[in-house]
C-alpha atoms as a PDB file:
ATOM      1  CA  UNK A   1     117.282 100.346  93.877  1.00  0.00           C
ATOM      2  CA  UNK A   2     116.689 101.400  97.215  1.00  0.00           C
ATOM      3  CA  UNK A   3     113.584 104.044  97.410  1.00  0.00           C
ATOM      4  CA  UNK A   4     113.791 107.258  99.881  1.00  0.00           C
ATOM      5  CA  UNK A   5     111.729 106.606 102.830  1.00  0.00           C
ATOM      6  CA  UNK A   6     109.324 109.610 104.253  1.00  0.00           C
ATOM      7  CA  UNK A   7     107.107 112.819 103.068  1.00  0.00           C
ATOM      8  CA  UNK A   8     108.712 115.776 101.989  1.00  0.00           C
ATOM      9  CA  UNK A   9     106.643 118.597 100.632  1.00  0.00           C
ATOM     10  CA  UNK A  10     108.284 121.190  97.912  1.00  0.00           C
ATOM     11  CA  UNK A  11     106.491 124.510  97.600  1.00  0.00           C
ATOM     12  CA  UNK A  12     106.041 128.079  96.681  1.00  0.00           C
ATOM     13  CA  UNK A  13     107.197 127.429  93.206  1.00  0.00           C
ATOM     14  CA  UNK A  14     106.120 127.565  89.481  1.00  0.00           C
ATOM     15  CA  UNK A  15     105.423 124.048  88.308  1.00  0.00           C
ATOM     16  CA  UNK A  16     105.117 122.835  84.570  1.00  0.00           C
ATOM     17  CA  UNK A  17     104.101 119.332  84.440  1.00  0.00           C
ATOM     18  CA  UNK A  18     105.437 118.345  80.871  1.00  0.00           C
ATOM     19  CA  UNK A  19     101.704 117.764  79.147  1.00  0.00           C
ATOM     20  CA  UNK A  20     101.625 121.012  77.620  1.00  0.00           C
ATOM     21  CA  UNK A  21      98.953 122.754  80.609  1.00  0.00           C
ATOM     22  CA  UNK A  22      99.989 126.133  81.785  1.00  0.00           C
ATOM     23  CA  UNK A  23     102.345 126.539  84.612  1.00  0.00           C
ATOM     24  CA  UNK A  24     100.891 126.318  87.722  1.00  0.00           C
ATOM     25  CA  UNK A  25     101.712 129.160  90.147  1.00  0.00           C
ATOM     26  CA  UNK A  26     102.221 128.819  93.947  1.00  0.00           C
ATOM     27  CA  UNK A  27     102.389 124.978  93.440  1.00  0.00           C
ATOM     28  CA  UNK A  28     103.191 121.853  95.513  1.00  0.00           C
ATOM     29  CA  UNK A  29     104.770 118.867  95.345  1.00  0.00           C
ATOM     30  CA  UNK A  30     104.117 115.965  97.884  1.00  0.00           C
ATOM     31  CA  UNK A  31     106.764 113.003  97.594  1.00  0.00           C
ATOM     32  CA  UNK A  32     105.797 109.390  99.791  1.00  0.00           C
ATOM     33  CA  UNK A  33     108.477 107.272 100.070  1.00  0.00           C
ATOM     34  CA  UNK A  34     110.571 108.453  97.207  1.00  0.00           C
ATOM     35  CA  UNK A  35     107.385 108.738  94.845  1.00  0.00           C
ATOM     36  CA  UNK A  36     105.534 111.634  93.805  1.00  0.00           C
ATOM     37  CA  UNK A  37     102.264 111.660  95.605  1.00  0.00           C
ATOM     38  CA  UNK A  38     101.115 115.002  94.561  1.00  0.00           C
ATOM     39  CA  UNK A  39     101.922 118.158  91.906  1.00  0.00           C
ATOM     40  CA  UNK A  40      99.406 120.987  91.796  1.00  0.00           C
ATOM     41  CA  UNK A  41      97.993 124.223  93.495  1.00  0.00           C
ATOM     42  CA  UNK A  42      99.281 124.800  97.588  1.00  0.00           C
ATOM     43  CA  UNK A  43      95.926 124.768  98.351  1.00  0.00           C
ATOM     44  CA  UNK A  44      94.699 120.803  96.993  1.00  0.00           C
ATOM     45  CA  UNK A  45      97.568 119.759  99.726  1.00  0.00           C
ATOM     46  CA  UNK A  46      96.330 117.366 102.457  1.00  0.00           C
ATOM     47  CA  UNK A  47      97.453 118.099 105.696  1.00  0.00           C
ATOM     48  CA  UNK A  48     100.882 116.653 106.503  1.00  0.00           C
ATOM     49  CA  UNK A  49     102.435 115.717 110.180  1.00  0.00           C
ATOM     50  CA  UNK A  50     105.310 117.886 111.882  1.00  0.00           C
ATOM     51  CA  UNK A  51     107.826 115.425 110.777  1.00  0.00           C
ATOM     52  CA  UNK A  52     107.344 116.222 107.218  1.00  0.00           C
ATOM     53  CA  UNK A  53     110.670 117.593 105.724  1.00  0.00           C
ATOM     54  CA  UNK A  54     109.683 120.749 104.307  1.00  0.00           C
ATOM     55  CA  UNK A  55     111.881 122.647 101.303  1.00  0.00           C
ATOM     56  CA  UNK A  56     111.348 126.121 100.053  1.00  0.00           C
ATOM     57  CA  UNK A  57     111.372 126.221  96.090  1.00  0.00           C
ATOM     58  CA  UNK A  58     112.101 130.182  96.613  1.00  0.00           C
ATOM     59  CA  UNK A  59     109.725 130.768  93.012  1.00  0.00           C
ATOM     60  CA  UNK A  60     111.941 128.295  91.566  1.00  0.00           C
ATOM     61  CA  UNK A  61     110.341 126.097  88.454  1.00  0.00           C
ATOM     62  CA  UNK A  62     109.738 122.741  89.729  1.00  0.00           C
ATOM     63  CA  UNK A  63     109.573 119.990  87.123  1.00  0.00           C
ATOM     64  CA  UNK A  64     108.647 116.664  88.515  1.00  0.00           C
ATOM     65  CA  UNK A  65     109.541 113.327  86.336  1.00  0.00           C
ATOM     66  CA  UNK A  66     111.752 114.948  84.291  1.00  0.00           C
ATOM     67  CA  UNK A  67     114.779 113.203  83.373  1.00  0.00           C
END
């Protein structure tokens, strides 16, 4: 299987992270080379370069690992 190559950061969204925790609002998700390198609060993002691809969840739920 061939793995996405890049960072692309997901955010302003509701995330629920399947262990049960409350949803977390105004969340983030960082993906590195097709794995996910962050889910949490905006602000615990590290700073990311310009060539970052960028998506708008819109207040969407985001629900990483879930398959």
């Amino acid at each position: 299987m061939k793995a996405a190559r890049g960072t692309t950061v997901v955010r302003n969204g509701q995330l629920i992270d399947g262990t049960g925790a409350p949803p977390v609002r105004d969340a983030a998700l960082v993906i590195q080379d097709g794995r996910i390198a962050y889910a949490g609060p905006v602000a615990g993002v590290q700073p990311v370069g310009p060539e970052v691809q960028r998506i708008d969840a819109r207040g969407g739920t985001m629900m990483p690992g879930l398959v």
